[in-house]
Protein backbone atom coordinates (compact mmCIF):
# COMPACT_ATOMS: atom_id res chain seq x y z
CA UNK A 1 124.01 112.54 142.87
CA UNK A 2 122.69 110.25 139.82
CA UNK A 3 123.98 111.56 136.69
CA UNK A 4 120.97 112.67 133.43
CA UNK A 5 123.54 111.56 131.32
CA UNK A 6 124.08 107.99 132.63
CA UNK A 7 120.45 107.30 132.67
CA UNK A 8 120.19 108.46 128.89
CA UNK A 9 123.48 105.84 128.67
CA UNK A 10 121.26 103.36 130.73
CA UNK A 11 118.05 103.68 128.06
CA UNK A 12 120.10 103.48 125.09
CA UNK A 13 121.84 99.94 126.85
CA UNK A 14 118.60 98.46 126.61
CA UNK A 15 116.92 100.08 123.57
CA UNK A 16 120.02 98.52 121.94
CA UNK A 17 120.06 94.86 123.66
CA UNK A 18 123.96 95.13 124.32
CA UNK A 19 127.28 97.55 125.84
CA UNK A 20 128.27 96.63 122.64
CA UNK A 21 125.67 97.64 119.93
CA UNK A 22 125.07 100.93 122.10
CA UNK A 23 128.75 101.85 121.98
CA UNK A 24 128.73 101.30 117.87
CA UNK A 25 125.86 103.52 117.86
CA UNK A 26 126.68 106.42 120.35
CA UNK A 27 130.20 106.05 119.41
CA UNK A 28 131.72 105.12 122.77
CA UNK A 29 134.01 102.22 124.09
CA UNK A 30 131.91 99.82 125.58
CA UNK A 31 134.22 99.56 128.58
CA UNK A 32 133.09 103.43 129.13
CA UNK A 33 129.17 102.90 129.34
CA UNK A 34 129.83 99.72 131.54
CA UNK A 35 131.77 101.64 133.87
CA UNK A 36 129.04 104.44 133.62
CA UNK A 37 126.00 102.49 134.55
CA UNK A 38 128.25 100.48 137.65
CA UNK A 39 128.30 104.18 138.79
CA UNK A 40 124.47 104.82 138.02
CA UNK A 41 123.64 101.54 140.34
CA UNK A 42 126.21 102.68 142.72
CA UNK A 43 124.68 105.70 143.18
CA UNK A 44 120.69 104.50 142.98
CA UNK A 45 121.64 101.45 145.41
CA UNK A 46 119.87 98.99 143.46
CA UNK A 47 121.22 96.35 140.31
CA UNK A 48 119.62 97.68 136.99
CA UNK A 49 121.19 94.93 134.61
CA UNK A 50 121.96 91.48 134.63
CA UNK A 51 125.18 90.92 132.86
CA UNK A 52 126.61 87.51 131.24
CA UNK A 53 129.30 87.16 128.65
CA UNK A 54 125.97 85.63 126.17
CA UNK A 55 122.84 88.36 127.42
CA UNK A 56 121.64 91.37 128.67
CA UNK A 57 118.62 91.43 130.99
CA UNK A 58 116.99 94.12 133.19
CA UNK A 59 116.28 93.25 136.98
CA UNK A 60 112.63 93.88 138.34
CA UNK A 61 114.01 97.14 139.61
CA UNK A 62 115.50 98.06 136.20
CA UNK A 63 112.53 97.81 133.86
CA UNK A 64 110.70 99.48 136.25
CA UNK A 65 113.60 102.33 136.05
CA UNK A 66 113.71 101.98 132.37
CA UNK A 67 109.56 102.38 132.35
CA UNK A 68 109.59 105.15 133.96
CA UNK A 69 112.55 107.44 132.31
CA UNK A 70 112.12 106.13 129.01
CA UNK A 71 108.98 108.01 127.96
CA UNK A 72 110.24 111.37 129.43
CA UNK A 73 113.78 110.83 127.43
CA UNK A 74 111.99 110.65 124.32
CA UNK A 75 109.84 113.40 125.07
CA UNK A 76 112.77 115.50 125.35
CA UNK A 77 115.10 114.32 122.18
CA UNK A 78 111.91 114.91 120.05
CA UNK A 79 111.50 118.38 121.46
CA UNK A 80 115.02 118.76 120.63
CA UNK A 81 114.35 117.30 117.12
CA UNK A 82 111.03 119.93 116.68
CA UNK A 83 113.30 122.70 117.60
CA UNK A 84 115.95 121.98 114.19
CA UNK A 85 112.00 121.53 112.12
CA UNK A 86 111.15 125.00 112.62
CA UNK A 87 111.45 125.18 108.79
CA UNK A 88 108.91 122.79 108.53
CA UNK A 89 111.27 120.34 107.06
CA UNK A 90 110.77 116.71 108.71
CA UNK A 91 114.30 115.20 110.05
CA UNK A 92 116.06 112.60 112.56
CA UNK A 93 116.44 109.33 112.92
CA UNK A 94 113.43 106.76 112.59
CA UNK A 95 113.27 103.29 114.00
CA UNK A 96 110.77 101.37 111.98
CA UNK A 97 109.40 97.59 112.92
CA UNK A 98 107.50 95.46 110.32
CA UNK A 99 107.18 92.04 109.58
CA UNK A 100 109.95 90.05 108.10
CA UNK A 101 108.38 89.75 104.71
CA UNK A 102 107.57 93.73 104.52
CA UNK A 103 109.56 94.58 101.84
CA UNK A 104 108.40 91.58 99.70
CA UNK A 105 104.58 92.78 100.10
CA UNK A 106 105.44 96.85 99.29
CA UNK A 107 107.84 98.36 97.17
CA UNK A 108 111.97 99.00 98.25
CA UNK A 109 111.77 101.82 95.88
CA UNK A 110 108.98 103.26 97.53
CA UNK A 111 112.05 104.18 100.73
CA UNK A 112 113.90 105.59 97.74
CA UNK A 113 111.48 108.12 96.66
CA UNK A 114 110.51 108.72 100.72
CA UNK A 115 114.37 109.73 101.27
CA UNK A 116 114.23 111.45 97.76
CA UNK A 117 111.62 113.72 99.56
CA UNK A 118 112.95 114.07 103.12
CA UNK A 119 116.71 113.76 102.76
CA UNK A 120 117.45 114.75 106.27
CA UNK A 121 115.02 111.58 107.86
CA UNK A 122 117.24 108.43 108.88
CA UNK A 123 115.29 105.04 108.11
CA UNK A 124 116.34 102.10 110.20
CA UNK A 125 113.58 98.96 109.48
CA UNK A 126 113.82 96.24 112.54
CA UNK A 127 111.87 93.04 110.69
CA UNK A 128 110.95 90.99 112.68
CA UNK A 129 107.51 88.53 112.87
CA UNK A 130 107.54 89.21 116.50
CA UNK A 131 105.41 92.39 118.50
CA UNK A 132 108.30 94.13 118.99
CA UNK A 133 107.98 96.37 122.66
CA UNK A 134 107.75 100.06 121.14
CA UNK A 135 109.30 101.57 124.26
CA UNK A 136 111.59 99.19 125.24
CA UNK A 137 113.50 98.79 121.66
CA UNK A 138 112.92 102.18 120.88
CA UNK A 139 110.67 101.81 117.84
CA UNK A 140 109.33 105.09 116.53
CA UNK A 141 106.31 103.43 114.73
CA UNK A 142 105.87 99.63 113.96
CA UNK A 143 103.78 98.53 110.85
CA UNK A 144 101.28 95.72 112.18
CA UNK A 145 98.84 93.70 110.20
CA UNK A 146 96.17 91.74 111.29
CA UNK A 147 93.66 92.33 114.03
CA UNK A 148 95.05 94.63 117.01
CA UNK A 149 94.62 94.12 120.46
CA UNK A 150 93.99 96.75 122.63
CA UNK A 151 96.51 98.72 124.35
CA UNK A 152 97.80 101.56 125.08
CA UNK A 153 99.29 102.37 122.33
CA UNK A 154 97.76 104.66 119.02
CA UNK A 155 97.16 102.86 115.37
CA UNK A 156 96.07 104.47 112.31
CA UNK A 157 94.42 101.85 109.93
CA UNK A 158 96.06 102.16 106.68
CA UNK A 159 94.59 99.50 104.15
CA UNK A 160 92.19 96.85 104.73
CA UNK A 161 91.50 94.07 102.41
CA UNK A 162 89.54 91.17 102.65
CA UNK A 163 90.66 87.38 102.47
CA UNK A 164 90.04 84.57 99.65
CA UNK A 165 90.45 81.13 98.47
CA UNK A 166 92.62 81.31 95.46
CA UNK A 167 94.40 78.20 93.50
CA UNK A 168 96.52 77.85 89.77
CA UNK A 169 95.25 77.06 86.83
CA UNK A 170 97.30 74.46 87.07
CA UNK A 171 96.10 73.03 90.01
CA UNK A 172 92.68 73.30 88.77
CA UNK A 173 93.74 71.22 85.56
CA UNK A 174 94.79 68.51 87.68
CA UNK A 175 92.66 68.46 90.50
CA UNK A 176 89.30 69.92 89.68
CA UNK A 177 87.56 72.87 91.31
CA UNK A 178 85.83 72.48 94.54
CA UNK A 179 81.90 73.36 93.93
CA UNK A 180 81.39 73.38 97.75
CA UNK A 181 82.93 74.72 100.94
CA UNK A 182 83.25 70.92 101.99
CA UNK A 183 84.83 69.81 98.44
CA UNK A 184 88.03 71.55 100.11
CA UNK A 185 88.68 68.58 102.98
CA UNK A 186 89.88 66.69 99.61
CA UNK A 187 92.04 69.36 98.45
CA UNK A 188 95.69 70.07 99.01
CA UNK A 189 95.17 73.12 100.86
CA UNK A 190 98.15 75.48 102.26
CA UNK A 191 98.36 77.03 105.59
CA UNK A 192 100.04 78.75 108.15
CA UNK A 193 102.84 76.51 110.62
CA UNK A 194 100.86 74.72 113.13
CA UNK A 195 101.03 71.98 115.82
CA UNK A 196 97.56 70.46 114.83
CA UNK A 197 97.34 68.30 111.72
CA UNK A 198 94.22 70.17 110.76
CA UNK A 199 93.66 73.73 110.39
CA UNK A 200 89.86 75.58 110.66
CA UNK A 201 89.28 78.12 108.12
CA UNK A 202 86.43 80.07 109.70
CA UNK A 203 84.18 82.38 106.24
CA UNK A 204 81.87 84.38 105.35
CA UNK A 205 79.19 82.55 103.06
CA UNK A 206 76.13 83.26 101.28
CA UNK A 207 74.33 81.41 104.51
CA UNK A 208 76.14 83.25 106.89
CA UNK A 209 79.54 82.27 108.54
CA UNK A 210 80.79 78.54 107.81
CA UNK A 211 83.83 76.58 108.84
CA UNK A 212 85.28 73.67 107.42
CA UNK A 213 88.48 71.29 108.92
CA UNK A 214 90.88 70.94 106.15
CA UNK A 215 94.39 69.01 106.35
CA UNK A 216 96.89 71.18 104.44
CA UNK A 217 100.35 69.07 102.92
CA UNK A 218 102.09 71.63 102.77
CA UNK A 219 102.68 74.54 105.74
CA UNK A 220 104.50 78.00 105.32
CA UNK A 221 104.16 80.60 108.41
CA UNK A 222 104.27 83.64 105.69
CA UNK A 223 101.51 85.10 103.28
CA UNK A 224 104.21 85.78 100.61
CA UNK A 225 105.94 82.21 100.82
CA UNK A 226 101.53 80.94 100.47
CA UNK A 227 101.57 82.86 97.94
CA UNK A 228 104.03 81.68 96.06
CA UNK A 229 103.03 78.16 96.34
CA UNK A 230 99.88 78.60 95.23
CA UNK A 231 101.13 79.76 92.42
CA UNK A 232 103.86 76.78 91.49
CA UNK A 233 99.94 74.87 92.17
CA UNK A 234 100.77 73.35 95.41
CA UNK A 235 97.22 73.98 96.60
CA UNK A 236 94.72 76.66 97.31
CA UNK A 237 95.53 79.06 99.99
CA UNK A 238 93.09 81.36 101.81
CA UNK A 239 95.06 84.81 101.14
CA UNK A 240 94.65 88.75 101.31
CA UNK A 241 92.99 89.39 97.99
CA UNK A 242 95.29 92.76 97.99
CA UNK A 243 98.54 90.92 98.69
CA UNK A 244 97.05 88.52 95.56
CA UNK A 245 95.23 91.38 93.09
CA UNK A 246 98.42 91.01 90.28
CA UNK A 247 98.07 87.37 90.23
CA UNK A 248 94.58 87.29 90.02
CA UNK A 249 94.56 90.23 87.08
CA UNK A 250 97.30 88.25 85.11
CA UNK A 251 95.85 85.14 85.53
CA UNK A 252 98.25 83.18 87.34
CA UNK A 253 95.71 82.66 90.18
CA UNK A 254 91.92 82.53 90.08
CA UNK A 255 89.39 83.27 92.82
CA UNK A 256 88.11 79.61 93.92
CA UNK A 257 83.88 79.92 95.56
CA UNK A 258 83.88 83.73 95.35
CA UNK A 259 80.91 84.11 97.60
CA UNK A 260 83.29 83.16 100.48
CA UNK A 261 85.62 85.27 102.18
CA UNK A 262 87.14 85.55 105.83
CA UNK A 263 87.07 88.33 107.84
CA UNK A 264 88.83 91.84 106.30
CA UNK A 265 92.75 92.24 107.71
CA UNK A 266 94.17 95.78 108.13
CA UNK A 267 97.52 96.99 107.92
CA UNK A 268 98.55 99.65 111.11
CA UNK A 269 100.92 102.34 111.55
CA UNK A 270 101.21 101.61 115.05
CA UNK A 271 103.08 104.56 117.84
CA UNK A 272 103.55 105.32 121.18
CA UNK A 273 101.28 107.74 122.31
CA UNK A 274 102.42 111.20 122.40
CA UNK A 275 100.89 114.97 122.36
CA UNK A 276 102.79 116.00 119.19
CA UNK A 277 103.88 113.16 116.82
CA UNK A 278 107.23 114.17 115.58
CA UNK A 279 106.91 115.50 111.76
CA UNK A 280 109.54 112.79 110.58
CA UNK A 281 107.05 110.19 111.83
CA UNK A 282 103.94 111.83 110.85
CA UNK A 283 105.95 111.89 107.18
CA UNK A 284 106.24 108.09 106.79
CA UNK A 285 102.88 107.65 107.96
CA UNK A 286 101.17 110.14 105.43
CA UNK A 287 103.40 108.50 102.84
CA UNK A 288 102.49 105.09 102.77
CA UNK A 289 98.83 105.83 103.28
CA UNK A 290 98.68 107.74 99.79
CA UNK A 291 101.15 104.98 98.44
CA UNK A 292 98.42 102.28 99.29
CA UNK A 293 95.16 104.69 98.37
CA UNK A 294 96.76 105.04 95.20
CA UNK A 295 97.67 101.70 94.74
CA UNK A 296 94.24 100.38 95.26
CA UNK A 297 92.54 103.19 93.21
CA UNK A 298 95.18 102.69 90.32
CA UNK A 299 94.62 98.84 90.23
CA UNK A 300 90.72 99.43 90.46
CA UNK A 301 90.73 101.76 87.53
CA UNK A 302 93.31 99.35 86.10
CA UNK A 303 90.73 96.92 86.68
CA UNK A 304 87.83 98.86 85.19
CA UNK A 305 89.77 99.65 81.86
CA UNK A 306 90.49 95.69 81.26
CA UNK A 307 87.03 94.74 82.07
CA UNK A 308 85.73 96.98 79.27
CA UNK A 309 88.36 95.98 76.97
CA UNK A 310 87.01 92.71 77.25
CA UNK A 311 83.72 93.99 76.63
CA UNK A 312 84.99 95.51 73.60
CA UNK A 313 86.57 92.93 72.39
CA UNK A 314 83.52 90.41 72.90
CA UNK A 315 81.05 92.70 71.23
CA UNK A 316 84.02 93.03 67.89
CA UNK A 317 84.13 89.22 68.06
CA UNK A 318 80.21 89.13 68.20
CA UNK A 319 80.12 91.17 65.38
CA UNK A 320 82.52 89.73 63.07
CA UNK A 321 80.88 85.82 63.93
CA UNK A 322 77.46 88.12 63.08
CA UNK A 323 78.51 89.12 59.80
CA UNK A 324 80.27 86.11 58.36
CA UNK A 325 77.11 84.83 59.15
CA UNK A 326 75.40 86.90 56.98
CA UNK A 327 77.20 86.91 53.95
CA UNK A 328 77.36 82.87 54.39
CA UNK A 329 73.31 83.10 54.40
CA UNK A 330 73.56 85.32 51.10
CA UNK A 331 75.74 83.05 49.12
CA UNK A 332 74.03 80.29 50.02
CA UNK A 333 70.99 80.65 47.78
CA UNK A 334 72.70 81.87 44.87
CA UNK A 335 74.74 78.68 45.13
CA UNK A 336 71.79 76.87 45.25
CA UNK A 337 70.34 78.20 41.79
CA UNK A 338 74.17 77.96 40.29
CA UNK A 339 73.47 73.89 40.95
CA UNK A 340 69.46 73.88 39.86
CA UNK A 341 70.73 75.90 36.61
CA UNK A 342 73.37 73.51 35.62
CA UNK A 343 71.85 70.42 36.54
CA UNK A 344 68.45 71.22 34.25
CA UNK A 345 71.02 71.75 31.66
């Protein structure tokens, strides 16, 4: 008779990618769980694993296994898990995917207040560029930007923001501003990796959508490494104007032909679908939605206060020009009879 246990052993094998990494993290010789699942395909009569000194791969028969028990495994350890929240207190162990440049886009200490606030939740962050396979690594929620495709699986739009051409002052010293969507085939423009030698940047104009072929010299397959070299003035990058809002308030990068955009990109909290969400999960999602809310209402009111103090400060400066002005147009005619006076004398 097959063994619960050595099909919990079996999930954890491949959630893990290794004997080895699953022993670390359920504690056991690796030797053991080997030994374990041999018995599991013993007694199911089929092979669930390829095995080779380098990899770890399931067999047809396996993922199909693995598809099937997976869901109703997690089901149970997050019953288990709701049964020590009765307090209402979120807890457990998280597995979080996100792109590899998450942590340069949003706040580190941002996991320091989230622990701060739910001491018994375990974080572990996967980063990786790749869709990671939410059942098969065992991800508890993936952050995703972009546009989603559909699936099966349930995603909670957490920010959207909108994307823009934006260049250096520097740049625009040297090279000039483009006037025109076309001006930009003579610019040093930056983009993502590519095979092509020229790239399409597809926006919305005044007119409508436009498109326009430009031949970027310099390539970087991140938005935070773009963004960075648009601001050393390498060239003007089409960017998320969120990802770019402190550059553009400090001046380090300016908006180049405003009136186009492309299409608004979202950021996802992205899950498995499941009847009751565990609480931990729930937690981190709540959390980073009011981080980003607040963020974006903080930097619009930020945004609001500096354009009035601007304001201000034009309308002092208008003032002061105003009444120099004035008191030069009053001491000019009394000069002017100071001279007459003197010279009839």
């Amino acid at each position: 008779m097959v063994d619960l246990n050595d099909i919990w052993l079996f999930v954890h094998v491949v959630r893990s990618g290794s004997f080895a990494a699953a022993g670390r993290k359920l504690s056991m010789p690796p030797n053991t769980i080997s030994r374990r699942l041999q018995a599991l395909e013993a007694g199911l009569g089929v092979r669930l694993l390829q095995r080779s000194t380098r990899q770890l791969n399931m067999t047809a028969a396996g993922r199909e296994f693995f598809e099937r028990c997976a869901p109703g495994l997690e089901d149970i350890e997050h019953a288990s898990a709701s049964l020590t929240e009765s307090n209402g207190e979120p807890s457990g162990s998280l597995r979080v995917a996100a792109p590899v440049d998450f942590f340069d886009n949003f706040s580190i200490e941002w996991m320091h207040e989230f622990m701060r606030l739910y001491p018994k939740v375990q974080l572990e962050f996967v980063l990786n560029d790749g869709r990671a396979d939410l059942i098969a690594e065992g991800i508890d929620l993936a952050f995703r930007g972009g546009v989603l495709p559909d699936s099966s699986l349930v995603a909670k739009k957490l920010v959207e923001s909108h994307r823009g051409l934006v260049a250096s002052p520097r740049y625009l010293e040297r090279f000039g501003a483009p006037q025109t969507l076309s001006d930009l085939v003579e610019h040093a423009c930056l983009a993502t990796s590519q095979a092509s030698q020229h790239t399409t940047w597809k926006l919305e104009g005044p007119q409508g959508p436009e498109t326009v072929r430009v031949n970027p010299r310099l390539c970087i397959n991140t938005a935070q490494g773009q963004l960075r070299a648009a601001r050393a003035g390498l060239g003007i990058a089409l960017l998320p104007t969120m990802l770019a809002s402190e550059d553009l308030r400090n001046g380090t990068l300016v908006h180049i032909l405003p009136d186009y955009q492309r299409d608004a990109m979202g950021l996802y909290a992205v899950y498995v679908h499941r009847r009751q969400l565990p609480s931990a999960v729930s937690a981190l999602i709540d959390f980073f939605a009011d981080k980003l809310e607040r963020g974006i209402a903080d930097k619009g009111e930020q945004v609001c206060q500096e354009h009035f103090a601007r304001e201000e400060a034009a309308k002092k400066a208008a003032a002061a020009v105003a009444t120099q002005t004035s008191r030069a147009g009053k001491k000019a005619p009394a000069d002017s009879r100071e001279r007459r006076e003197k010279a009839v004398a």
